[in-house]
C-alpha atoms as a PDB file:
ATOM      1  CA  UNK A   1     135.748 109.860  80.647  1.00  0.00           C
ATOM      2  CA  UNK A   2     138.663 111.764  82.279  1.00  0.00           C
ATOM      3  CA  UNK A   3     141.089 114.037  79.866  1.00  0.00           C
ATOM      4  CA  UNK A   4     144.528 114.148  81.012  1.00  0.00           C
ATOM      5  CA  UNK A   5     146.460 117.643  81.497  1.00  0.00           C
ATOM      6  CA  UNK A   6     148.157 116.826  78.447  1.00  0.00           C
ATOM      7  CA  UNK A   7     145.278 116.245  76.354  1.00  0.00           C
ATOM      8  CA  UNK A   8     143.688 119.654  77.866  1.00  0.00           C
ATOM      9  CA  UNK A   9     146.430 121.731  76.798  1.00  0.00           C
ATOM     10  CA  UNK A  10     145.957 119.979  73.352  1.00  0.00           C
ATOM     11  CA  UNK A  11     142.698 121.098  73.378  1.00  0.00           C
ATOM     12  CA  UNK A  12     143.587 124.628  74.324  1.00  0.00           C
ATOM     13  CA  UNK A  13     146.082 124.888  71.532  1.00  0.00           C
ATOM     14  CA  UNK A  14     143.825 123.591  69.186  1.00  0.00           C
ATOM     15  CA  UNK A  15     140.870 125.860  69.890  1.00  0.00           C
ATOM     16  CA  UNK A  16     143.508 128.810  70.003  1.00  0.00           C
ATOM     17  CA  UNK A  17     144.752 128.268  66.351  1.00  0.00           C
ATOM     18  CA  UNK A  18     140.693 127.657  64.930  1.00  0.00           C
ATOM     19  CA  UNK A  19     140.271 131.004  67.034  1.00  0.00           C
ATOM     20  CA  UNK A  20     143.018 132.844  65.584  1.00  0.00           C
ATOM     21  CA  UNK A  21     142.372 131.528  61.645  1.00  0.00           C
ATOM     22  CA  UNK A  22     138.550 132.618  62.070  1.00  0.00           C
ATOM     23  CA  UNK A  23     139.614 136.481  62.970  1.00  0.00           C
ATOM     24  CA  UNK A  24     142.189 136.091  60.475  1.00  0.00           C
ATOM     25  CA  UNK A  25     139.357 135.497  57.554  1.00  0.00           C
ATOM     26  CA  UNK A  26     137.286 137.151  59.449  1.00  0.00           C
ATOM     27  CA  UNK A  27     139.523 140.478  59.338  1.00  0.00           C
ATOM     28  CA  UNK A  28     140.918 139.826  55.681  1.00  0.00           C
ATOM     29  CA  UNK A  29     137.265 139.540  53.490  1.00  0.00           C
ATOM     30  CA  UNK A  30     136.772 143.218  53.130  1.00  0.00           C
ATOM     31  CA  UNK A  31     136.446 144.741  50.058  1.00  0.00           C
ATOM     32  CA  UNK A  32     136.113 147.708  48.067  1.00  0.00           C
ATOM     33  CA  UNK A  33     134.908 148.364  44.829  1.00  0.00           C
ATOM     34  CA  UNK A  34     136.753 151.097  43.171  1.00  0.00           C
ATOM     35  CA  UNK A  35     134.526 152.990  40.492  1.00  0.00           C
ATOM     36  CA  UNK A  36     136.475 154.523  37.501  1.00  0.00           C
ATOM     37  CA  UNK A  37     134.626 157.861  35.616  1.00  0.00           C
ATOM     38  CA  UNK A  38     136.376 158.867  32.710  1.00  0.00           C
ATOM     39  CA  UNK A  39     135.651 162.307  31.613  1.00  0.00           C
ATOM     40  CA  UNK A  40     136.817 164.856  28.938  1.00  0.00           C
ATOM     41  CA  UNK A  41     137.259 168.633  30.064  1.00  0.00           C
ATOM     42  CA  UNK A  42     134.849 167.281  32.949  1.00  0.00           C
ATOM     43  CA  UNK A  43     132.149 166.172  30.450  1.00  0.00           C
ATOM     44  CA  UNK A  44     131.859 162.306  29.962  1.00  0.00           C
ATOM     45  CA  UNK A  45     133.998 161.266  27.563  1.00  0.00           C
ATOM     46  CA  UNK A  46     132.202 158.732  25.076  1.00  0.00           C
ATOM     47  CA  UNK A  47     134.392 156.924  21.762  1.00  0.00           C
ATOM     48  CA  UNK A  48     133.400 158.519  18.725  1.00  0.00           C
ATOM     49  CA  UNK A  49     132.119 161.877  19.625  1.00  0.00           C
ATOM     50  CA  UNK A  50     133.265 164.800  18.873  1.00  0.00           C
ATOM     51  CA  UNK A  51     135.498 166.823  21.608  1.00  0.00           C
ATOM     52  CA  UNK A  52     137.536 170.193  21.665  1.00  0.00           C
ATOM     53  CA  UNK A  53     141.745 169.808  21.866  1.00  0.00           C
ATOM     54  CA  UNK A  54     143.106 172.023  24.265  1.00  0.00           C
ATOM     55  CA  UNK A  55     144.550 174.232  21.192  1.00  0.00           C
ATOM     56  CA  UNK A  56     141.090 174.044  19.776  1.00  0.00           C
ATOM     57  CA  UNK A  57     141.555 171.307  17.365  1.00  0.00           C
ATOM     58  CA  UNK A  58     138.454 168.702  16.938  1.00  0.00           C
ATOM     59  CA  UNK A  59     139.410 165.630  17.948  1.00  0.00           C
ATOM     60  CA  UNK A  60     137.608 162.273  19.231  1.00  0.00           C
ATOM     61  CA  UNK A  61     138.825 159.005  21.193  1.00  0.00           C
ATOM     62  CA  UNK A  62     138.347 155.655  20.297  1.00  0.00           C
ATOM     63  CA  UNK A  63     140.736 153.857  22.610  1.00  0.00           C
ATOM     64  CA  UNK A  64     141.784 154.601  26.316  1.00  0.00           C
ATOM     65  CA  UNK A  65     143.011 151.946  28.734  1.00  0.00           C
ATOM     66  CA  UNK A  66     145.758 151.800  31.423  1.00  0.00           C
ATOM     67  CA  UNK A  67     146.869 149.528  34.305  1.00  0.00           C
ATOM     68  CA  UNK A  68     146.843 149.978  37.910  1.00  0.00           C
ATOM     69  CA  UNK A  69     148.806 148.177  40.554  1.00  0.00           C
ATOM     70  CA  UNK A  70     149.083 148.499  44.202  1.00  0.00           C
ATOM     71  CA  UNK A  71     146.373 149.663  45.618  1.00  0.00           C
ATOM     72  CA  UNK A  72     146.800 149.809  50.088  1.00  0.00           C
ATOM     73  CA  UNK A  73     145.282 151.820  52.019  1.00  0.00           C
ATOM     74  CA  UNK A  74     146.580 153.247  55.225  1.00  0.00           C
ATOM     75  CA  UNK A  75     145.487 153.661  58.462  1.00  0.00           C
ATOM     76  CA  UNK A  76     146.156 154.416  62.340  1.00  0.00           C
ATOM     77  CA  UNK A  77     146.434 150.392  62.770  1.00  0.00           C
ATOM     78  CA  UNK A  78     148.279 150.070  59.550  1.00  0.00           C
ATOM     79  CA  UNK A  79     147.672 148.764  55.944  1.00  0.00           C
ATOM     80  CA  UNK A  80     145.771 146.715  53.442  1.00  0.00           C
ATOM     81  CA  UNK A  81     146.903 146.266  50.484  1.00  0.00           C
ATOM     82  CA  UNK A  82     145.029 144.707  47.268  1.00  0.00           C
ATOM     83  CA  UNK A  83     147.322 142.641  45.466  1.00  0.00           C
ATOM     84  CA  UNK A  84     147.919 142.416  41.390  1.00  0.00           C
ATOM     85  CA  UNK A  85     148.013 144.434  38.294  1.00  0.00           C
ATOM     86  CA  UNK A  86     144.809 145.060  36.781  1.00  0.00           C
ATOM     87  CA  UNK A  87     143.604 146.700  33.996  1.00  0.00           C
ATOM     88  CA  UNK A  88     141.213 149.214  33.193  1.00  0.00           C
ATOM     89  CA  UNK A  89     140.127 149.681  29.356  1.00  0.00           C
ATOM     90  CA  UNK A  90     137.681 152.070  29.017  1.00  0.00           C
ATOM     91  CA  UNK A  91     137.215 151.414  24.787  1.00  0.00           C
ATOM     92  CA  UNK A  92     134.186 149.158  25.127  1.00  0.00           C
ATOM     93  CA  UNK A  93     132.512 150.717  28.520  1.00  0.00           C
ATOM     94  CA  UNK A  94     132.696 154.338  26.951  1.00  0.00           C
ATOM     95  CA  UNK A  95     130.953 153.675  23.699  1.00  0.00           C
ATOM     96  CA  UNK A  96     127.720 154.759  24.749  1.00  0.00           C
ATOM     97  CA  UNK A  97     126.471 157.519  26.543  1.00  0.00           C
ATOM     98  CA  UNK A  98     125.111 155.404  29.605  1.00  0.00           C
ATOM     99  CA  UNK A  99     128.188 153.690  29.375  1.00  0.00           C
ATOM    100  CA  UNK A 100     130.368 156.506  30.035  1.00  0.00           C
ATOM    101  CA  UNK A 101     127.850 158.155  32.976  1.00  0.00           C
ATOM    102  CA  UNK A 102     128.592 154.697  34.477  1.00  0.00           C
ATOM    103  CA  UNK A 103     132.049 154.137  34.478  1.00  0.00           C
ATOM    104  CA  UNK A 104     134.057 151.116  35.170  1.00  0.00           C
ATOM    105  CA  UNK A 105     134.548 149.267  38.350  1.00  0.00           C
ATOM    106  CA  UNK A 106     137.018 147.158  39.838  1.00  0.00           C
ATOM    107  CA  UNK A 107     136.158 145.068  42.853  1.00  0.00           C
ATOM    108  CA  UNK A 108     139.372 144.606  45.384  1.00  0.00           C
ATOM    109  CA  UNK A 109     138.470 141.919  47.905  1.00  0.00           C
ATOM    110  CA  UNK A 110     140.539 140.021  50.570  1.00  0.00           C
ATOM    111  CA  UNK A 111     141.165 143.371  52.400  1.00  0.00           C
ATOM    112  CA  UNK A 112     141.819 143.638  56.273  1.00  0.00           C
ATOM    113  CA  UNK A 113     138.386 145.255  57.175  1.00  0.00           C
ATOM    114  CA  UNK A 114     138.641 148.411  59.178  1.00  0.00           C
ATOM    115  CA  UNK A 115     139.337 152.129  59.133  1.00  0.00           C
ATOM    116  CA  UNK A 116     141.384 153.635  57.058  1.00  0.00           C
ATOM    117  CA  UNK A 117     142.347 157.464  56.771  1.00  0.00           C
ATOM    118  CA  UNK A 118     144.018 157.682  52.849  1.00  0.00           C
ATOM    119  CA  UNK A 119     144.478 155.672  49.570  1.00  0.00           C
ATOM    120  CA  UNK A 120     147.054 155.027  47.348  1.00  0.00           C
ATOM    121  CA  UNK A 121     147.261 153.660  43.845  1.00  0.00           C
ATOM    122  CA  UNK A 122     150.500 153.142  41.034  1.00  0.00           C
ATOM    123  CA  UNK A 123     149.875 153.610  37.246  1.00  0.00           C
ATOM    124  CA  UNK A 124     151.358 150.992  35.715  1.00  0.00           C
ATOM    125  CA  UNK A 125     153.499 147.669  36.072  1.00  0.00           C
ATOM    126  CA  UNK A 126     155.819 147.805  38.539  1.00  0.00           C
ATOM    127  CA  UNK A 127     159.436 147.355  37.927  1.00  0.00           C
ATOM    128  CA  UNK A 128     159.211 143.854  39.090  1.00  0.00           C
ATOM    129  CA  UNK A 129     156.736 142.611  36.868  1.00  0.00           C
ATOM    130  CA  UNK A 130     157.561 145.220  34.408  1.00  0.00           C
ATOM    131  CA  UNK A 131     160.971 143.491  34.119  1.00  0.00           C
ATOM    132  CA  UNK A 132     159.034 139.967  32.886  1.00  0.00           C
ATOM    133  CA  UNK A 133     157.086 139.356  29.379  1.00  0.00           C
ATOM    134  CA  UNK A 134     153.287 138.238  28.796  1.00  0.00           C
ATOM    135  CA  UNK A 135     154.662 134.263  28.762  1.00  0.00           C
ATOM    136  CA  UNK A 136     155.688 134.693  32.519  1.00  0.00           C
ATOM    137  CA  UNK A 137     151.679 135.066  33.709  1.00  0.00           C
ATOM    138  CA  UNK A 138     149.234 132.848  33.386  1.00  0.00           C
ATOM    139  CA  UNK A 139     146.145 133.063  31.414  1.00  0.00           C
ATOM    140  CA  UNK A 140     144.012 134.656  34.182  1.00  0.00           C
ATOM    141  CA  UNK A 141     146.520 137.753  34.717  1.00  0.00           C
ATOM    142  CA  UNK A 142     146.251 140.996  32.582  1.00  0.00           C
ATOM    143  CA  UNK A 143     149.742 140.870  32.198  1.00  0.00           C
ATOM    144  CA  UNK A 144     149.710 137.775  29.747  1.00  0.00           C
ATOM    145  CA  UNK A 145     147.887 140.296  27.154  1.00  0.00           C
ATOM    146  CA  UNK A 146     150.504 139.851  24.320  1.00  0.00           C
ATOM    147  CA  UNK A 147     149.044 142.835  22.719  1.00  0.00           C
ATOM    148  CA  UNK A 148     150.111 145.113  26.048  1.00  0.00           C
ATOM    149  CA  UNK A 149     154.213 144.222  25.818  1.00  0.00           C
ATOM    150  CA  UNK A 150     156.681 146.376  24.356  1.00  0.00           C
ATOM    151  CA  UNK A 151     159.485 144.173  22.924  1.00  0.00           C
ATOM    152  CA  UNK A 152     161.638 146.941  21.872  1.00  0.00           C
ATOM    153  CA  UNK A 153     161.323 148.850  24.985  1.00  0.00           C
ATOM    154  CA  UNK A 154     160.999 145.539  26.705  1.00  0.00           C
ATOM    155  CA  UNK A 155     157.980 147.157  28.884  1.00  0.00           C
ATOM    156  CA  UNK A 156     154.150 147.043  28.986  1.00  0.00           C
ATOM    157  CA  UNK A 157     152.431 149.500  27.528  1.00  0.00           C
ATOM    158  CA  UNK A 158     151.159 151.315  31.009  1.00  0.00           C
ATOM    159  CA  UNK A 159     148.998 153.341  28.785  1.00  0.00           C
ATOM    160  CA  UNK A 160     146.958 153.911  25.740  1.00  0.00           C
ATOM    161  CA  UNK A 161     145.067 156.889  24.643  1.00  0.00           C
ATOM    162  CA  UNK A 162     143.784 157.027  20.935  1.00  0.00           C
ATOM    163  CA  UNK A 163     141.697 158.482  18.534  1.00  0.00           C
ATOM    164  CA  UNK A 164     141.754 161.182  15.557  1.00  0.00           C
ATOM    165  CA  UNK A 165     142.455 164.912  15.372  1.00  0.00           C
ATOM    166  CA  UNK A 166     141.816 167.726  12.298  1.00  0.00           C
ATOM    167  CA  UNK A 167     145.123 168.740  12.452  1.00  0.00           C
ATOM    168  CA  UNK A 168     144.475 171.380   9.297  1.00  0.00           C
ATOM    169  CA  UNK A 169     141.090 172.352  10.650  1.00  0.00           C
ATOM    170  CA  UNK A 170     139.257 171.370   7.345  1.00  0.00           C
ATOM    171  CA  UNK A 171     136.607 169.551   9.158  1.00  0.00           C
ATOM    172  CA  UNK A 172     137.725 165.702   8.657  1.00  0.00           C
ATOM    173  CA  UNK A 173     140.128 164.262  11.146  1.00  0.00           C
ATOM    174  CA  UNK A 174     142.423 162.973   8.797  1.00  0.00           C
ATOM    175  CA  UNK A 175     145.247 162.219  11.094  1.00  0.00           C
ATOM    176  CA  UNK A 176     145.369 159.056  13.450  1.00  0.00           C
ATOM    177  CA  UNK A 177     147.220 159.228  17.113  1.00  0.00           C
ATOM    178  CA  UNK A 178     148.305 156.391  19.253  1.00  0.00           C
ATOM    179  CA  UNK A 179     149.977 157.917  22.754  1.00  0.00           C
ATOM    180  CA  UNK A 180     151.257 154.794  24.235  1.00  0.00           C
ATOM    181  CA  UNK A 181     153.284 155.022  28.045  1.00  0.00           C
ATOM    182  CA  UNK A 182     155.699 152.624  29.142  1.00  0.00           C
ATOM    183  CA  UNK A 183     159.130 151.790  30.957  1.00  0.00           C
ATOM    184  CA  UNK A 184     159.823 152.314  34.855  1.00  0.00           C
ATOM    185  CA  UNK A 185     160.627 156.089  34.528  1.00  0.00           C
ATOM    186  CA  UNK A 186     156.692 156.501  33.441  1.00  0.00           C
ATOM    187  CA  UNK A 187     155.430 154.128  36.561  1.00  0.00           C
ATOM    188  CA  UNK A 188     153.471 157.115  38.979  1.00  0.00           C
ATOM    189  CA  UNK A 189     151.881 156.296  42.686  1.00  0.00           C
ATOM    190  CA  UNK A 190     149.111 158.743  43.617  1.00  0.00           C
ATOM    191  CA  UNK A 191     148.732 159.766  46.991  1.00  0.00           C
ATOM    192  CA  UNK A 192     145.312 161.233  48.699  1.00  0.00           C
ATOM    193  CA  UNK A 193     143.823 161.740  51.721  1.00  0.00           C
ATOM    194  CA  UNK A 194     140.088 159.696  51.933  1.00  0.00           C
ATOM    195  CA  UNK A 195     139.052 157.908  55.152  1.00  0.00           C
ATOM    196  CA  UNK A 196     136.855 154.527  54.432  1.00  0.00           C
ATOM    197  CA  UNK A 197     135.726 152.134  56.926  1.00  0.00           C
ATOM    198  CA  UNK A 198     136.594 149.082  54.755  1.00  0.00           C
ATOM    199  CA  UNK A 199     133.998 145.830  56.008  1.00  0.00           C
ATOM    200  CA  UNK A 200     132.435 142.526  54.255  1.00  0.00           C
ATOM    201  CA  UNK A 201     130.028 144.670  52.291  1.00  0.00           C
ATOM    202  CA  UNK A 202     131.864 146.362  49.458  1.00  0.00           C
ATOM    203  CA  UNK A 203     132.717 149.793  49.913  1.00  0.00           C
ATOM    204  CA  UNK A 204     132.745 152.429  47.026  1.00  0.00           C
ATOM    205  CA  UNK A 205     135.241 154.357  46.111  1.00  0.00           C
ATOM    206  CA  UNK A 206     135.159 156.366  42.969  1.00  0.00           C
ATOM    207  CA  UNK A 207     138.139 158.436  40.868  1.00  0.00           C
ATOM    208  CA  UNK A 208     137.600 160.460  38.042  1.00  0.00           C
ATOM    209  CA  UNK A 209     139.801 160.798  35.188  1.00  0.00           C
ATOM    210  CA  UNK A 210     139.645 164.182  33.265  1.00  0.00           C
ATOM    211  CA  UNK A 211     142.041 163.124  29.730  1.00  0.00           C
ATOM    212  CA  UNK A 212     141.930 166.611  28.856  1.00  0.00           C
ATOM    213  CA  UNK A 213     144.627 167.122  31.186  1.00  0.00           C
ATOM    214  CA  UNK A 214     146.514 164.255  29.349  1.00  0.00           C
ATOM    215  CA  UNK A 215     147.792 167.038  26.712  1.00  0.00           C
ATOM    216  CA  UNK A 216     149.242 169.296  29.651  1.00  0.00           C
ATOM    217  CA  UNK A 217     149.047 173.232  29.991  1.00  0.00           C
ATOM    218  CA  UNK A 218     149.788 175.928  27.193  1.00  0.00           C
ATOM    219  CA  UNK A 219     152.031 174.517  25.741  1.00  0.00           C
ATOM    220  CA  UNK A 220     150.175 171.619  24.651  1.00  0.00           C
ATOM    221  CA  UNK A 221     151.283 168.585  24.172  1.00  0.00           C
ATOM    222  CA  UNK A 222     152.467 168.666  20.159  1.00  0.00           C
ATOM    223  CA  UNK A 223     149.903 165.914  19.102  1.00  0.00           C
ATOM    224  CA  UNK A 224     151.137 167.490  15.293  1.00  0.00           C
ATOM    225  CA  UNK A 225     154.873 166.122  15.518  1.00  0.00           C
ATOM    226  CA  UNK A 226     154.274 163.100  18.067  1.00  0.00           C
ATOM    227  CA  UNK A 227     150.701 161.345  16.921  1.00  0.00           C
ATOM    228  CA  UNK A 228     152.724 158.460  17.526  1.00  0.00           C
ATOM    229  CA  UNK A 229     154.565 156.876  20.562  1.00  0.00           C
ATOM    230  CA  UNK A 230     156.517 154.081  18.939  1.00  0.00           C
ATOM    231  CA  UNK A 231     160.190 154.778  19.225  1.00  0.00           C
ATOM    232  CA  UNK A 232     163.147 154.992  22.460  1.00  0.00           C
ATOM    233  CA  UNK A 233     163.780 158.496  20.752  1.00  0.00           C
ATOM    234  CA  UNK A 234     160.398 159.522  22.269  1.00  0.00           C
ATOM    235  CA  UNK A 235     161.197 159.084  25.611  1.00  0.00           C
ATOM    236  CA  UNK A 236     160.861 162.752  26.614  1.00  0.00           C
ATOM    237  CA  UNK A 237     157.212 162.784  24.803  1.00  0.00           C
ATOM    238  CA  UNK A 238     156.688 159.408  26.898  1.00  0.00           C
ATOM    239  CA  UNK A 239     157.925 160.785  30.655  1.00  0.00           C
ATOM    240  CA  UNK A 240     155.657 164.535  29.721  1.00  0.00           C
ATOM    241  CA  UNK A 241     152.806 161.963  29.206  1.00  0.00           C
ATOM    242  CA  UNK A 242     152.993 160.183  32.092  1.00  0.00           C
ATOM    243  CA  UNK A 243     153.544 163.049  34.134  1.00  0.00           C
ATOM    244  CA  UNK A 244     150.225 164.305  32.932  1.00  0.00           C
ATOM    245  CA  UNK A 245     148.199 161.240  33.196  1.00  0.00           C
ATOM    246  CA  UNK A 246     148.788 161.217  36.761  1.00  0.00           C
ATOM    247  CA  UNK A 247     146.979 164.735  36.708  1.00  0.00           C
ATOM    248  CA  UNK A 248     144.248 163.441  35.206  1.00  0.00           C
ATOM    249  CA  UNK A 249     143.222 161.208  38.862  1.00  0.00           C
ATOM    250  CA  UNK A 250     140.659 162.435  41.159  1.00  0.00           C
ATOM    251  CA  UNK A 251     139.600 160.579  44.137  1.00  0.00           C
ATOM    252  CA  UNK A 252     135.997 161.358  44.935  1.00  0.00           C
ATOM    253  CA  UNK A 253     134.553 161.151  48.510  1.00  0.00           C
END
């Protein structure tokens, strides 16, 4: 059977584009699975259990979650970057003492595989999404979690970190907190230097959080007069917050 010129060039053009959409997957199904640690005064931290407040108040956690969004990493050849906002709620994970050794993971996938010299990640919603409400996402997104919006900030709540502290030091924690974070002025990106050779086998990466550092250096963060984040008057209390949570992030190699 003879092939004409024409049909030959067909054939090279064809076997060109299944070339080029095989590296393509083939470069874009790595993927990395980020481990989360979440510690207290670089202890685990576990719900319930009794911990020391910076001012030396007793006080324990029963709540600590947060979202993260854009997570790339960069390299010589360029970046990767995991697309989404996920979140990561510690509440459940932490209740336990093997639960809190083992941390929390989140598995980024679709990655272009290769090698990569630093990592970033953002603690929050970005202003984009931020700008929406939980009835813009679908069902499968974190960000149609009803219980996460702010309707008189109009933001998610980028954070939440709560428990109970003996404010009189009587021995019974008799007062509640709730330290919620939210609007675009609390939104952080961390930077840090940590090469990974990203591939189809899932790489680990894992970042510690330390919440003591949540409540800042002497001068603490006044826990007493702000137990609750739950009015635009509190912005200050909210930006020192989110300041410090950032802090909190270690990247571990």
């Amino acid at each position: 059977m003879k092939i004409g010129i024409k049909n030959i060039a067909i054939l090279y053009l064809l076997s060109f584009l299944l070339l080029s959409s095989c590296v393509d997957k083939e470069q874009n199904d790595g993927k990395v699975d980020v481990k989360f640690v979440l510690k207290y005064n670089n202890q685990p931290l576990e719900m319930l259990k009794d911990y020391e407040y910076p001012d030396g108040k007793s006080v324990m956690f029963n709540k600590f979650s947060f979202f993260i969004s854009n997570l790339s990493f960069v390299g010589a050849n360029g970046e990767t970057t995991s697309e989404g906002v996920k979140m990561v709620n510690f509440t459940n994970v932490n209740s336990t003492q093997s639960g809190a050794l083992l941390g929390t993971t989140v598995r980024l996938e679709g990655l272009k595989t290769g090698e990569y010299q630093s990592f970033n990640i953002c603690l929050g919603v970005p202003p984009a999404e931020n700008a929406k409400t939980p009835a813009d996402f679908g069902t499968t997104s974190d960000l149609s979690f009803t219980g996460e919006y702010w309707p008189g900030w109009k933001s998610y709540i980028f954070s939440k970190t709560e428990g109970f502290i003996d404010i009189d030091g009587d021995g019974t924690k008799e007062q509640g907190f709730a330290l919620h974070i939210g609007s675009d002025e609390a939104f952080k990106c961390l930077n840090a230097n940590h090469s990974i050779t990203i591939g189809k086998e899932a790489q680990p990466l894992e970042i510690e959080i330390d919440l003591v550092k949540l409540f800042g250096d002497a001068p603490y963060y006044d826990i007493k007069s702000n137990p609750q984040i739950h009015s635009l008057s509190q912005k200050p209390q909210v930006l020192a917050l989110s300041e410090n949570l950032a802090k909190c992030f270690i990247i571990r190699n």
